[in-house]
PDB file of N, CA and C in Angstrom:
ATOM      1  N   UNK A   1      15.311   4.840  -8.249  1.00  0.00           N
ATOM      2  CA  UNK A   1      14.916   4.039  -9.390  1.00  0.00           C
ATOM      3  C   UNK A   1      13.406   3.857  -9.373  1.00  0.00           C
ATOM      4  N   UNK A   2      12.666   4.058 -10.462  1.00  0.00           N
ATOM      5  CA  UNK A   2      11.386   4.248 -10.482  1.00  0.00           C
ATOM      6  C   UNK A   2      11.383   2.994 -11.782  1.00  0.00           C
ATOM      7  N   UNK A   3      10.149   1.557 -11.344  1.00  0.00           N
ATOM      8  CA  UNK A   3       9.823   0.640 -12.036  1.00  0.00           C
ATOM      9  C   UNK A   3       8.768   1.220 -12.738  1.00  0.00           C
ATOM     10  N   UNK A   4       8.865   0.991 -14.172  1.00  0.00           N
ATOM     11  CA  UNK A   4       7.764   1.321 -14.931  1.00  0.00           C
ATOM     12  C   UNK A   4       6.485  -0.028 -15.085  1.00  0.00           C
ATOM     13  N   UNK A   5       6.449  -0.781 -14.469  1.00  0.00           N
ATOM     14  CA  UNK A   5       4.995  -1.492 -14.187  1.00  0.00           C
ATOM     15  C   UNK A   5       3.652  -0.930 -14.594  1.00  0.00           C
ATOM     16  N   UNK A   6       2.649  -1.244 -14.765  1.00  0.00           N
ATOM     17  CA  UNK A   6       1.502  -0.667 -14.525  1.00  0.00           C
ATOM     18  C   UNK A   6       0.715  -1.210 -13.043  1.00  0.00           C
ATOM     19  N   UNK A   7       1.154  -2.809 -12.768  1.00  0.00           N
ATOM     20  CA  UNK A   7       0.200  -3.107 -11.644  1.00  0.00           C
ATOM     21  C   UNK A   7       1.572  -3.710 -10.752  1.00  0.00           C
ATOM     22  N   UNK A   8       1.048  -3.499  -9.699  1.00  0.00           N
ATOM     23  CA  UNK A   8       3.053  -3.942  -8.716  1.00  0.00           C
ATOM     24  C   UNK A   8       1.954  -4.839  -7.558  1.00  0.00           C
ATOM     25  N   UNK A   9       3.362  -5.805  -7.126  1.00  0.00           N
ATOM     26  CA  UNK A   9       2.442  -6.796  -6.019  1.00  0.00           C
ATOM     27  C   UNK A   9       3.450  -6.526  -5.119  1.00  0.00           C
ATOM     28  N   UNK A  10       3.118  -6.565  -3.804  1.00  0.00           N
ATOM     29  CA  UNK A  10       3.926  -6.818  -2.775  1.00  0.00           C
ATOM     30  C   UNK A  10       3.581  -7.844  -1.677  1.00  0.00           C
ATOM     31  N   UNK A  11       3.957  -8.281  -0.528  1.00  0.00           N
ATOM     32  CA  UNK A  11       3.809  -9.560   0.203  1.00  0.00           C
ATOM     33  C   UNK A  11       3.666  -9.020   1.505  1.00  0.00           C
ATOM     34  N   UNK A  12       2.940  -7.639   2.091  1.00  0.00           N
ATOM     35  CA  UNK A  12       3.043  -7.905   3.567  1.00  0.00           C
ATOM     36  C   UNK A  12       3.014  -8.230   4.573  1.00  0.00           C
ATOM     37  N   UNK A  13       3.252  -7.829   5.662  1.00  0.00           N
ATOM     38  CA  UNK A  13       3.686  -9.264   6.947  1.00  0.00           C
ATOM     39  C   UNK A  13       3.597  -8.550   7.809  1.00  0.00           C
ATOM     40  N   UNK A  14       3.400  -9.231   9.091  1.00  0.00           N
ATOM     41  CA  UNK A  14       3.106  -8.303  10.515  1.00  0.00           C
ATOM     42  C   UNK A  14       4.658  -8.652  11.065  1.00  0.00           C
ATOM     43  N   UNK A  15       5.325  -7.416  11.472  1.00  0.00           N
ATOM     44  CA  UNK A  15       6.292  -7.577  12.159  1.00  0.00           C
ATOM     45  C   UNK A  15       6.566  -6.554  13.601  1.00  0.00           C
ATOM     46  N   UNK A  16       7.154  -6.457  14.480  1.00  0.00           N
ATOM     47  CA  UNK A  16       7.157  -5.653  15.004  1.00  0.00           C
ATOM     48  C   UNK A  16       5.949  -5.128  15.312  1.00  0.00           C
ATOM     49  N   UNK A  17       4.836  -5.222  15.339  1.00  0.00           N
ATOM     50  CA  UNK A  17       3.688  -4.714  15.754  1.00  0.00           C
ATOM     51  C   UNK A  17       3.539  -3.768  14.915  1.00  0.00           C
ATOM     52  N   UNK A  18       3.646  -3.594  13.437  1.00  0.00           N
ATOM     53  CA  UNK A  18       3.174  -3.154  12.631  1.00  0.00           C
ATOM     54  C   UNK A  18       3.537  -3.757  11.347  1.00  0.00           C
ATOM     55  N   UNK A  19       2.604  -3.316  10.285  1.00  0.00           N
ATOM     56  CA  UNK A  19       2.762  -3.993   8.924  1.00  0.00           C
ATOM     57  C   UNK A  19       4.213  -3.402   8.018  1.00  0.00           C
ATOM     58  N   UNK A  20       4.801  -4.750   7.337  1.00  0.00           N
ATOM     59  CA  UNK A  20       6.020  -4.303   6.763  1.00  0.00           C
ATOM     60  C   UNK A  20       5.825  -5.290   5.707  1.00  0.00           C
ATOM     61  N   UNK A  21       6.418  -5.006   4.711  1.00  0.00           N
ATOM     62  CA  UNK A  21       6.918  -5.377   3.279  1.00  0.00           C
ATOM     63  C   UNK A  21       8.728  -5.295   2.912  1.00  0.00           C
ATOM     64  N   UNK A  22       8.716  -6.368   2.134  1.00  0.00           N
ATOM     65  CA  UNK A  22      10.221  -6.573   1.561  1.00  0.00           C
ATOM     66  C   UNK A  22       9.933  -6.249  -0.025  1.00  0.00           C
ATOM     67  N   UNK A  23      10.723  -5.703  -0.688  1.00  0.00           N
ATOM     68  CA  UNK A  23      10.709  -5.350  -1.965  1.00  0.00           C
ATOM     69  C   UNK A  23      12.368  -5.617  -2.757  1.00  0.00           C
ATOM     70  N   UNK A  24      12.934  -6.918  -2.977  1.00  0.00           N
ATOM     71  CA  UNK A  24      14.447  -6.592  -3.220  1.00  0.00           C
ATOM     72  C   UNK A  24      14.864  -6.076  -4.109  1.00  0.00           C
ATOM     73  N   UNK A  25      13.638  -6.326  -5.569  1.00  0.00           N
ATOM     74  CA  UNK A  25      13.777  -5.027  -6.454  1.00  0.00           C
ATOM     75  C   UNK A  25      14.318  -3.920  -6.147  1.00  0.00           C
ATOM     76  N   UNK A  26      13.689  -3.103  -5.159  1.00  0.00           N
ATOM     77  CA  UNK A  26      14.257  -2.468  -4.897  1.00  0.00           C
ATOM     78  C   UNK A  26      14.381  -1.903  -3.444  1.00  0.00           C
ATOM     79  N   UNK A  27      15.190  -2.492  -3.317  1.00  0.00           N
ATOM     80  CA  UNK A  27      16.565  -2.555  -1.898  1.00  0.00           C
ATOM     81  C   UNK A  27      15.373  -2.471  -0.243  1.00  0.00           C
ATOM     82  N   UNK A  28      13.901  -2.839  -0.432  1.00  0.00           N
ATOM     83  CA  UNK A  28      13.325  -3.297   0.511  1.00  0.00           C
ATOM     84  C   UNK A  28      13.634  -3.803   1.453  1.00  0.00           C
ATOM     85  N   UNK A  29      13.829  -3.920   2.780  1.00  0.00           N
ATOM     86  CA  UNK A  29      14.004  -4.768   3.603  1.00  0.00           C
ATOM     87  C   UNK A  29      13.015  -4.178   4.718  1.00  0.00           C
ATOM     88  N   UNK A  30      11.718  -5.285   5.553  1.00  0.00           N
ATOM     89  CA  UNK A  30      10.866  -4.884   6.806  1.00  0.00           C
ATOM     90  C   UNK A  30      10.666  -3.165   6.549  1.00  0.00           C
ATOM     91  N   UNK A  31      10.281  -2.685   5.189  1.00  0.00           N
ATOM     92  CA  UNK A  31      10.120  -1.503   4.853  1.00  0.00           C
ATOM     93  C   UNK A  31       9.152  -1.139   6.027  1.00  0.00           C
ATOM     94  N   UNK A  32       8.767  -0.196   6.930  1.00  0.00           N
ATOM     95  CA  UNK A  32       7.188   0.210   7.563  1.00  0.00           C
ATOM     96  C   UNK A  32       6.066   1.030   6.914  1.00  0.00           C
ATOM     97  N   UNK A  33       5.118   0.417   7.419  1.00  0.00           N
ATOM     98  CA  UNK A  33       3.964   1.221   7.186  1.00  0.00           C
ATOM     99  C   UNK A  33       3.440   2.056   8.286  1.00  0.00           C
ATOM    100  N   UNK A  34       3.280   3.193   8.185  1.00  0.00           N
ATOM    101  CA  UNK A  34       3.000   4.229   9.464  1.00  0.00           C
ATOM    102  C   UNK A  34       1.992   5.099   9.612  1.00  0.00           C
ATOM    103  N   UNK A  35       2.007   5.874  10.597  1.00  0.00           N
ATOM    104  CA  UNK A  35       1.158   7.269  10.303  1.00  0.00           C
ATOM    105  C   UNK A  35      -0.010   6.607   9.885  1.00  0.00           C
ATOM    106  N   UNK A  36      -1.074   6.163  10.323  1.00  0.00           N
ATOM    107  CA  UNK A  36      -2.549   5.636   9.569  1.00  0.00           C
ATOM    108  C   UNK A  36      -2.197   4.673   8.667  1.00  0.00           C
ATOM    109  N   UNK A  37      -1.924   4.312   7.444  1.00  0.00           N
ATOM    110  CA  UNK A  37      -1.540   3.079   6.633  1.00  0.00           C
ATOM    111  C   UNK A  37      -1.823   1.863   7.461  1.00  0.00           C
ATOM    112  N   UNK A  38      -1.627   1.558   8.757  1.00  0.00           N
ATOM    113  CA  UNK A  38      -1.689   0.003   9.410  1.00  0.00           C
ATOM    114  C   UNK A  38      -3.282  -0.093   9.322  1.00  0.00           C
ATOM    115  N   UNK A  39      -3.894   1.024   9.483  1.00  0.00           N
ATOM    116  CA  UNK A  39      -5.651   0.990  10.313  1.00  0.00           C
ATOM    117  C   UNK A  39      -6.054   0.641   8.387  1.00  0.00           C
ATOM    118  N   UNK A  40      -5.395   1.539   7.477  1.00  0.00           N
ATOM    119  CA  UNK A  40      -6.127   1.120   6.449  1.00  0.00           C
ATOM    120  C   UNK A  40      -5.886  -0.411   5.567  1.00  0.00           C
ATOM    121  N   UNK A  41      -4.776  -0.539   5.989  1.00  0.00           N
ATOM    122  CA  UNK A  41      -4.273  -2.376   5.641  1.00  0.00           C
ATOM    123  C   UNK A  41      -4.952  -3.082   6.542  1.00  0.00           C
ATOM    124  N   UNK A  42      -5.814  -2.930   7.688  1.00  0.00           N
ATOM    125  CA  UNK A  42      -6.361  -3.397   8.551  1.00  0.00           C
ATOM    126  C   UNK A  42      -7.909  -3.978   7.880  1.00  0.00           C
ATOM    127  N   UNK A  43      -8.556  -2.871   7.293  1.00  0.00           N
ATOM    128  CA  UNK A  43      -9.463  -2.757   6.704  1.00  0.00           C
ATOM    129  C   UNK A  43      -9.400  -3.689   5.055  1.00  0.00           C
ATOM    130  N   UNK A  44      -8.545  -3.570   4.254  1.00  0.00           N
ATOM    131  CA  UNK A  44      -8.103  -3.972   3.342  1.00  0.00           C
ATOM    132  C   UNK A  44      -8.246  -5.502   3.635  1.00  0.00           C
ATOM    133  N   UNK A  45      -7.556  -6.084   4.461  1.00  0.00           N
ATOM    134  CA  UNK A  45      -7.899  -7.741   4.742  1.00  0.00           C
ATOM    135  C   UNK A  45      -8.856  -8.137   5.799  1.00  0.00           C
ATOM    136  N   UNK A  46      -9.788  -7.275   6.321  1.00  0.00           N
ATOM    137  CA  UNK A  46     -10.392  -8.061   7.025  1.00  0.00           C
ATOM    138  C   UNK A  46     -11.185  -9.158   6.767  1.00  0.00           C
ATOM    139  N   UNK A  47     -11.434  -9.949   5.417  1.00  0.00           N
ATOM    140  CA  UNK A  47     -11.717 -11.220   5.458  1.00  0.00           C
ATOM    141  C   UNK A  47     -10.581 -12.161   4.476  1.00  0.00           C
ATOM    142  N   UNK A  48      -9.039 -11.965   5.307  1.00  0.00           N
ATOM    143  CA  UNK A  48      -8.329 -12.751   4.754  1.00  0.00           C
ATOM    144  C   UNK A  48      -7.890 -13.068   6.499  1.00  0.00           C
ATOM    145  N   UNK A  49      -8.102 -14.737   6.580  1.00  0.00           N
ATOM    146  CA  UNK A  49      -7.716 -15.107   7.449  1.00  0.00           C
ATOM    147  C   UNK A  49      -6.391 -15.343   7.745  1.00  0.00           C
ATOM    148  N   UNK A  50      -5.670 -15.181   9.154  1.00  0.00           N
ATOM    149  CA  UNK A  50      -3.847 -15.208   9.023  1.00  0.00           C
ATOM    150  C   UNK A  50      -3.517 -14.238   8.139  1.00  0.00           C
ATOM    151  N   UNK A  51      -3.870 -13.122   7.725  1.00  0.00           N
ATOM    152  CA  UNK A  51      -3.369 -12.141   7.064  1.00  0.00           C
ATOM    153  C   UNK A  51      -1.814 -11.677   7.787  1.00  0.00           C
ATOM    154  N   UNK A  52      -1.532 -11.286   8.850  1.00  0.00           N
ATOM    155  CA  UNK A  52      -0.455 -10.908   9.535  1.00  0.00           C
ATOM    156  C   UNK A  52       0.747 -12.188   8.974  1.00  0.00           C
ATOM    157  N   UNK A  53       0.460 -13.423   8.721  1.00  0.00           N
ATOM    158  CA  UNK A  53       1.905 -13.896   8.442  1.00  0.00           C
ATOM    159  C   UNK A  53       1.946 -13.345   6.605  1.00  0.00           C
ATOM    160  N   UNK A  54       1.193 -12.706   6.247  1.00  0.00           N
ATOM    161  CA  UNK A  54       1.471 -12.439   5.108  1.00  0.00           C
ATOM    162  C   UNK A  54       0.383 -12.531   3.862  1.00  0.00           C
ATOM    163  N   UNK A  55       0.319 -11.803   3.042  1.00  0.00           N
ATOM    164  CA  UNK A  55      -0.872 -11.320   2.114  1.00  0.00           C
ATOM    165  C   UNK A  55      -0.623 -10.911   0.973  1.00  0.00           C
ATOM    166  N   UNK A  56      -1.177 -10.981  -0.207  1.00  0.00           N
ATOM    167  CA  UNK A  56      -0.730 -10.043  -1.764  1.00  0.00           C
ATOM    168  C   UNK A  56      -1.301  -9.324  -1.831  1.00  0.00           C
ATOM    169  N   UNK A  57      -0.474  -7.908  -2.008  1.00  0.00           N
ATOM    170  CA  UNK A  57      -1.678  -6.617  -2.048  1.00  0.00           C
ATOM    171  C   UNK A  57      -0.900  -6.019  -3.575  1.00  0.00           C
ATOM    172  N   UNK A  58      -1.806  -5.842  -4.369  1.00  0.00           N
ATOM    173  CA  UNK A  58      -1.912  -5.359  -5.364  1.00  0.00           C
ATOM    174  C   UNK A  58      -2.191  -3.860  -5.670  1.00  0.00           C
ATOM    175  N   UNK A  59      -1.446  -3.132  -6.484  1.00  0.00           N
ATOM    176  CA  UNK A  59      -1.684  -1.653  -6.734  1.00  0.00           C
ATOM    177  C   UNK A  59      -1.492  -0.948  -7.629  1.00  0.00           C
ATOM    178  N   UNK A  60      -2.111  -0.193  -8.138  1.00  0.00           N
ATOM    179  CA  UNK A  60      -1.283   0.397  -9.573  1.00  0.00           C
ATOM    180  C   UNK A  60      -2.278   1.744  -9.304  1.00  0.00           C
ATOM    181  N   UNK A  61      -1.695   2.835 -10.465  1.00  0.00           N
ATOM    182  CA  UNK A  61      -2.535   4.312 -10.649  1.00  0.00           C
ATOM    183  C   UNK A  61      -3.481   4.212 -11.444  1.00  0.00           C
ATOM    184  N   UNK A  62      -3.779   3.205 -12.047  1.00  0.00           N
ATOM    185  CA  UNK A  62      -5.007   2.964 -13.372  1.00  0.00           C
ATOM    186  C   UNK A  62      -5.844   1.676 -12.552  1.00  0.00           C
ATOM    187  N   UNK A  63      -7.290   1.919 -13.243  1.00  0.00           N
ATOM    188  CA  UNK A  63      -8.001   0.939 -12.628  1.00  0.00           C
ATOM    189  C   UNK A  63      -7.916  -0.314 -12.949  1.00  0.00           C
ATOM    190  N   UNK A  64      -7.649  -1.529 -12.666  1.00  0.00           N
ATOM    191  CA  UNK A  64      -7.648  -2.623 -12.891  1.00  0.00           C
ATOM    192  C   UNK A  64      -8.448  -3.946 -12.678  1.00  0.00           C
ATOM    193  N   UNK A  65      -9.217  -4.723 -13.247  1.00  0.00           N
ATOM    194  CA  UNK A  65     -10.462  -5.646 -13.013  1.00  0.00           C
ATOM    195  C   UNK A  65      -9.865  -6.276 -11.493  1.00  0.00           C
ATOM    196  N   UNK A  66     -10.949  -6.458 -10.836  1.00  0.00           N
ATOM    197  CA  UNK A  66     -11.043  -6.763  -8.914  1.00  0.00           C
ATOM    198  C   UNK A  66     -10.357  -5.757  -7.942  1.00  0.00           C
ATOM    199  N   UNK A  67      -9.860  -4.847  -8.407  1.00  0.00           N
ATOM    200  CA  UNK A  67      -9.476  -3.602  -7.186  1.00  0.00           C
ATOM    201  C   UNK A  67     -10.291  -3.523  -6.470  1.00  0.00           C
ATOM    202  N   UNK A  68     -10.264  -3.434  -4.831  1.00  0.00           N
ATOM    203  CA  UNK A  68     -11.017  -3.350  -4.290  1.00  0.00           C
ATOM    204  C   UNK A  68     -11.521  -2.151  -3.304  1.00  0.00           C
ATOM    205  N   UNK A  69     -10.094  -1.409  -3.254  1.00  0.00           N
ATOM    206  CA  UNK A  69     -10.078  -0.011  -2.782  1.00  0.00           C
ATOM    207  C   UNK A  69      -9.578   1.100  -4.050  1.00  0.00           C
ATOM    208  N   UNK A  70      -9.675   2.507  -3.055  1.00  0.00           N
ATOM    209  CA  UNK A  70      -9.219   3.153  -4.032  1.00  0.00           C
ATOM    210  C   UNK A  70      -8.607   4.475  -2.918  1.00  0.00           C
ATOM    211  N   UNK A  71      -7.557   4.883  -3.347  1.00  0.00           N
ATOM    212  CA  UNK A  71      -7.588   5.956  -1.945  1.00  0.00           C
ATOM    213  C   UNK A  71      -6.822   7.111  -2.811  1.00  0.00           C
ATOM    214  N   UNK A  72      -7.166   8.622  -2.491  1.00  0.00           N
ATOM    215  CA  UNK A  72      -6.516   9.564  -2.921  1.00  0.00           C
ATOM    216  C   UNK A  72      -5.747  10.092  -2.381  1.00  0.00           C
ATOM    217  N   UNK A  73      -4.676  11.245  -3.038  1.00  0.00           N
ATOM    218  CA  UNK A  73      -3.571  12.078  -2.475  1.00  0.00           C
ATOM    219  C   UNK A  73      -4.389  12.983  -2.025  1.00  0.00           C
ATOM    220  N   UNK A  74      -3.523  13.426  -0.642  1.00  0.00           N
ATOM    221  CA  UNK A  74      -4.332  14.672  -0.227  1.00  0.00           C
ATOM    222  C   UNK A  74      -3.224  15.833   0.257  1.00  0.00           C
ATOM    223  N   UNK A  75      -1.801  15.345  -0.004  1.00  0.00           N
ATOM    224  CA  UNK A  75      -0.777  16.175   0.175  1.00  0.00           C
ATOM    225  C   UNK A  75       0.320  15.749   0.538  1.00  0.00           C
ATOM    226  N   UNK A  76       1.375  16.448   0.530  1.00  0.00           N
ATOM    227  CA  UNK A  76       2.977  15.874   0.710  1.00  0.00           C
ATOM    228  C   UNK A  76       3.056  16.428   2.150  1.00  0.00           C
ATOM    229  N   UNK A  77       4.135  15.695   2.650  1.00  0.00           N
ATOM    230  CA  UNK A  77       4.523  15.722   4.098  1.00  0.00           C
ATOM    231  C   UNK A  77       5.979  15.262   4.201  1.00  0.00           C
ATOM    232  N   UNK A  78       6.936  16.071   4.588  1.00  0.00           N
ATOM    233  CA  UNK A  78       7.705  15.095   5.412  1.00  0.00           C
ATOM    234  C   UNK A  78       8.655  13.984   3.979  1.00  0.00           C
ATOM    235  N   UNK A  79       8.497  14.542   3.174  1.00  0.00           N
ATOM    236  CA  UNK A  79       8.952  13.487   2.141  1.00  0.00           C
ATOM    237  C   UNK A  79       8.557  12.381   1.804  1.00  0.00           C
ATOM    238  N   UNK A  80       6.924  12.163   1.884  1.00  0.00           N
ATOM    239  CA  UNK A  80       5.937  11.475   1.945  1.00  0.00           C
ATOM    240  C   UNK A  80       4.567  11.722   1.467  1.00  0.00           C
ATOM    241  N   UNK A  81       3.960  11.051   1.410  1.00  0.00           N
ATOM    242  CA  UNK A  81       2.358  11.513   0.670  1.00  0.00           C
ATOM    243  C   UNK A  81       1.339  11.239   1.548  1.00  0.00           C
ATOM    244  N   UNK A  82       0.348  12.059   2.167  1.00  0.00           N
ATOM    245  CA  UNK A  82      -0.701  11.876   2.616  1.00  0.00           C
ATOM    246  C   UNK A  82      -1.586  10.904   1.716  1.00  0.00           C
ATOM    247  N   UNK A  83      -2.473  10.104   1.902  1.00  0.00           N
ATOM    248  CA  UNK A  83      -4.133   9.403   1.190  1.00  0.00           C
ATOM    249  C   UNK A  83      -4.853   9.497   1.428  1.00  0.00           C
ATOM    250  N   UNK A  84      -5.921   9.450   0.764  1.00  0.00           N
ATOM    251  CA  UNK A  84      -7.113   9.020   1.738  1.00  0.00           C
ATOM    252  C   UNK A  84      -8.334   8.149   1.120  1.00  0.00           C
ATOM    253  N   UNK A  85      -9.015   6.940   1.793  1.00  0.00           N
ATOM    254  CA  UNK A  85      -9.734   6.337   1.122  1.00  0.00           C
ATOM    255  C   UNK A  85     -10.756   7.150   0.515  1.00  0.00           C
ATOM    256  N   UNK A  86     -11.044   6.240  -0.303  1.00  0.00           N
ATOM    257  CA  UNK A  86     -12.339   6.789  -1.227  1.00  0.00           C
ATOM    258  C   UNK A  86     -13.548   6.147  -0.856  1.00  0.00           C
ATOM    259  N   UNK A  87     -13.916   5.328  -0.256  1.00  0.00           N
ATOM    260  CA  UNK A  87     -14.736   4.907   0.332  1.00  0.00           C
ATOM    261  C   UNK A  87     -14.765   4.599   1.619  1.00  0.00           C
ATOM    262  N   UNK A  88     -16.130   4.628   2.723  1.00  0.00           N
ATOM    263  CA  UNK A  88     -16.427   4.430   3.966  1.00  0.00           C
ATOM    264  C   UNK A  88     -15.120   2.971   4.548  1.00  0.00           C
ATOM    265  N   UNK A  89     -14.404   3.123   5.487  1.00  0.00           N
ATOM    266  CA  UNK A  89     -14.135   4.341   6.660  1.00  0.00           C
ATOM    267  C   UNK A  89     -13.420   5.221   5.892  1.00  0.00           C
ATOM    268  N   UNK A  90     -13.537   6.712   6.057  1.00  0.00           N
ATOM    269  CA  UNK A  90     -12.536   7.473   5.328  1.00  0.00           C
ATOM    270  C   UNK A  90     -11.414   7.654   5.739  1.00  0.00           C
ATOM    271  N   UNK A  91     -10.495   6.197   6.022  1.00  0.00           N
ATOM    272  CA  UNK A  91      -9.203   6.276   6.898  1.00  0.00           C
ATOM    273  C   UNK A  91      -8.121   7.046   6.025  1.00  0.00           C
ATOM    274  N   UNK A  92      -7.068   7.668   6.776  1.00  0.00           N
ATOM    275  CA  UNK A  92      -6.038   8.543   6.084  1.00  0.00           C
ATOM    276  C   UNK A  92      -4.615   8.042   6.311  1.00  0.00           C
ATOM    277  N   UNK A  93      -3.791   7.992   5.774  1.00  0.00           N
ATOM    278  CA  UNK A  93      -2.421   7.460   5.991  1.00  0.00           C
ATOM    279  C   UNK A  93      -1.709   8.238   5.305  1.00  0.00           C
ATOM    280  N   UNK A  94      -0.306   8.039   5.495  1.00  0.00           N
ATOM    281  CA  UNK A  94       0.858   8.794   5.162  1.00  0.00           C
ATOM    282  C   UNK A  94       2.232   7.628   4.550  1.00  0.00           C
ATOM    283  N   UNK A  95       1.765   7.646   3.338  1.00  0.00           N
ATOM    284  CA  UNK A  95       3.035   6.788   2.654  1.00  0.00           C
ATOM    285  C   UNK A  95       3.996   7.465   2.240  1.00  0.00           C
ATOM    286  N   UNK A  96       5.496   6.668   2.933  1.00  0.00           N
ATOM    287  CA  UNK A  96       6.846   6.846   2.912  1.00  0.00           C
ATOM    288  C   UNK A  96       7.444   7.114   1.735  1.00  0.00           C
ATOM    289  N   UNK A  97       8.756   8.138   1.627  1.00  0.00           N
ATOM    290  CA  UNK A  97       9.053   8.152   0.441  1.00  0.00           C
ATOM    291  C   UNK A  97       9.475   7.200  -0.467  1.00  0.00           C
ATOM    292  N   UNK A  98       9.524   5.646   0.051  1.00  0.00           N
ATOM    293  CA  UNK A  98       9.188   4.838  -0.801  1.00  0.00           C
ATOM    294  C   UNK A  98       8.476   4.708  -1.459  1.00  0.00           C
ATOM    295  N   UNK A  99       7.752   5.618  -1.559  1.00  0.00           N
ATOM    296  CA  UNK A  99       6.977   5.555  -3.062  1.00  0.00           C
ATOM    297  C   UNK A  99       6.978   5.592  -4.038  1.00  0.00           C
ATOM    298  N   UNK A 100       8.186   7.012  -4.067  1.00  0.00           N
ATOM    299  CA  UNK A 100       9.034   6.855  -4.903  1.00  0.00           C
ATOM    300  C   UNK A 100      10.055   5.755  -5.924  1.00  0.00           C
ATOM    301  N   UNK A 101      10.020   4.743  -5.516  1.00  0.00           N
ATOM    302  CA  UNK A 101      10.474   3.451  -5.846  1.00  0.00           C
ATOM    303  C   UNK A 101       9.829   2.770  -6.781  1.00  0.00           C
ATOM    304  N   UNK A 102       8.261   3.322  -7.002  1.00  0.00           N
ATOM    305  CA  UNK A 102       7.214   3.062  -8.018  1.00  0.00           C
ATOM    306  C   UNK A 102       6.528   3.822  -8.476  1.00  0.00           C
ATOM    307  N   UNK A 103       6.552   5.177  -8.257  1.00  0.00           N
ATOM    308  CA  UNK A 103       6.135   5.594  -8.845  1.00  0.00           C
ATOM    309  C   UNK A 103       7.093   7.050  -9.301  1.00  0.00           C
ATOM    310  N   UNK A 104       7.376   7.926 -10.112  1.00  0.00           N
ATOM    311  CA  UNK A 104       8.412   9.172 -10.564  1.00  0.00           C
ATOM    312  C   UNK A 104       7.333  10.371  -9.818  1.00  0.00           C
ATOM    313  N   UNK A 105       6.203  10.157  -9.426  1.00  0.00           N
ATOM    314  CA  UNK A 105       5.375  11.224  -8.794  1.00  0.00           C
ATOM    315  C   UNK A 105       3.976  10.797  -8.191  1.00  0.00           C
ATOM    316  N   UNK A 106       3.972  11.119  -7.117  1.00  0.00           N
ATOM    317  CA  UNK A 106       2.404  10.513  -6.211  1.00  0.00           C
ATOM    318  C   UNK A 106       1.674  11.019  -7.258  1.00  0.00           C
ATOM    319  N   UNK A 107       0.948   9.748  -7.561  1.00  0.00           N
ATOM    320  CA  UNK A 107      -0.246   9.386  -8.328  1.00  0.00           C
ATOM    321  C   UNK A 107      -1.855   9.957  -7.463  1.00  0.00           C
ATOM    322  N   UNK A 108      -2.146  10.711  -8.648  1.00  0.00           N
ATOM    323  CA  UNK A 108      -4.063  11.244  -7.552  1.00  0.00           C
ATOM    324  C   UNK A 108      -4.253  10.233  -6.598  1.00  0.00           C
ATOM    325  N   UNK A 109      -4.318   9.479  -7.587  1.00  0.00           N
ATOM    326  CA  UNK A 109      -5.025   8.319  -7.128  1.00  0.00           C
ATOM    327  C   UNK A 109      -4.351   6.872  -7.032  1.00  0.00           C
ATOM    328  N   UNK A 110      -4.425   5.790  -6.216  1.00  0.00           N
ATOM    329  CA  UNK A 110      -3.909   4.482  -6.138  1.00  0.00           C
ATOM    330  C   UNK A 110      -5.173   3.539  -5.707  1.00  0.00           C
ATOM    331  N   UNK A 111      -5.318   2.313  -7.224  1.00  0.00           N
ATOM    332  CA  UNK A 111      -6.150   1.846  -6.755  1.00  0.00           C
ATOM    333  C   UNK A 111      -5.012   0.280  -5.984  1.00  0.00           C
ATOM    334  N   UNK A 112      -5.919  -0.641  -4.981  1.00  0.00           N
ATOM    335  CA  UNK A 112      -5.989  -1.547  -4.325  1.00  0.00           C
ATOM    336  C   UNK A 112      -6.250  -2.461  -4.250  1.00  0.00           C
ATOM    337  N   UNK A 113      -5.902  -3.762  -3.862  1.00  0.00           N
ATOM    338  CA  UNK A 113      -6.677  -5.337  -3.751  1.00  0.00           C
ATOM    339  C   UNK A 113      -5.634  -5.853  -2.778  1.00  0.00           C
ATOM    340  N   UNK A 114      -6.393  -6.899  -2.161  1.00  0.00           N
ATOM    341  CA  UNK A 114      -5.346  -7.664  -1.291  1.00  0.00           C
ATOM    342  C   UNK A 114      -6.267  -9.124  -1.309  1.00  0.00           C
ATOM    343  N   UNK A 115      -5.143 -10.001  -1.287  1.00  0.00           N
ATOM    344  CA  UNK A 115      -5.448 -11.501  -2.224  1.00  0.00           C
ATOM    345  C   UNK A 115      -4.266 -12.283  -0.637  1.00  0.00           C
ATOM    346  N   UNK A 116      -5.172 -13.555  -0.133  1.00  0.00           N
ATOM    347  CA  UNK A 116      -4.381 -14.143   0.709  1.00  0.00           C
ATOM    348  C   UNK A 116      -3.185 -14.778  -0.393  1.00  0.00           C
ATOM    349  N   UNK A 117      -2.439 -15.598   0.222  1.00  0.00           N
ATOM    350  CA  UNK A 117      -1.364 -16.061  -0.271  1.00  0.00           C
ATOM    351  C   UNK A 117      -1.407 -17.438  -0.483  1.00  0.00           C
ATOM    352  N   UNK A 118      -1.176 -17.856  -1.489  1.00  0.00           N
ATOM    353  CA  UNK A 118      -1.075 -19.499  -1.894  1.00  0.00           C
ATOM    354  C   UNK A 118       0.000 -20.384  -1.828  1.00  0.00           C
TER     355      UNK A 118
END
């Protein structure tokens, strides 16, 4: 099932010694983030304090006012999509075929924001 949204929020959380998200939309549960993705969510909040109990990270394929990253496709893997930032560090990650869940086809591009939690 692919949500037609333009901008999607999610809530991640440090679990297990790596970053995970719940999505019940759709059938989420301690989803992981792997393969590089932790080092670049790392980067993404480093001035949100207590980020690990949890954070709003914001995303969509079109640009949207306060995005703060931006990272590109750089290839499929594994039933998954390589990224890579667009700006300094040029960290690389590998998002799960949950991606599929939002999007019907890896998008060039995904822009970014991450907002502490209120």
């Amino acid at each position: 099932m692919t949500v037609n949204n333009s901008l999607f929020v999610i809530a991640p959380y440090w679990n297990s010694g790596t970053w995970v998200f719940d999505d019940e939309r759709v059938g989420l549960v301690r989803e992981p983030f792997v393969s590089g993705v932790p080092a670049m969510i790392e980067h993404l909040v480093r001035n949100i304090s207590e980020a690990k109990k949890g954070f709003r990270m914001i995303f969509s394929k079109t640009k949207y006012p306060g995005y703060s990253n931006s990272i590109s496709w750089r290839g499929a893997e594994g039933g998954g999509n390589w990224y890579q930032m667009d700006e300094e560090p040029l960290l690389s990650g590998w998002l799960c075929p949950a991606l599929s869940n939002y999007f019907q086809w890896p998008p060039e591009k995904l822009y970014v924001s991450a907002e502490p939690l209120r």
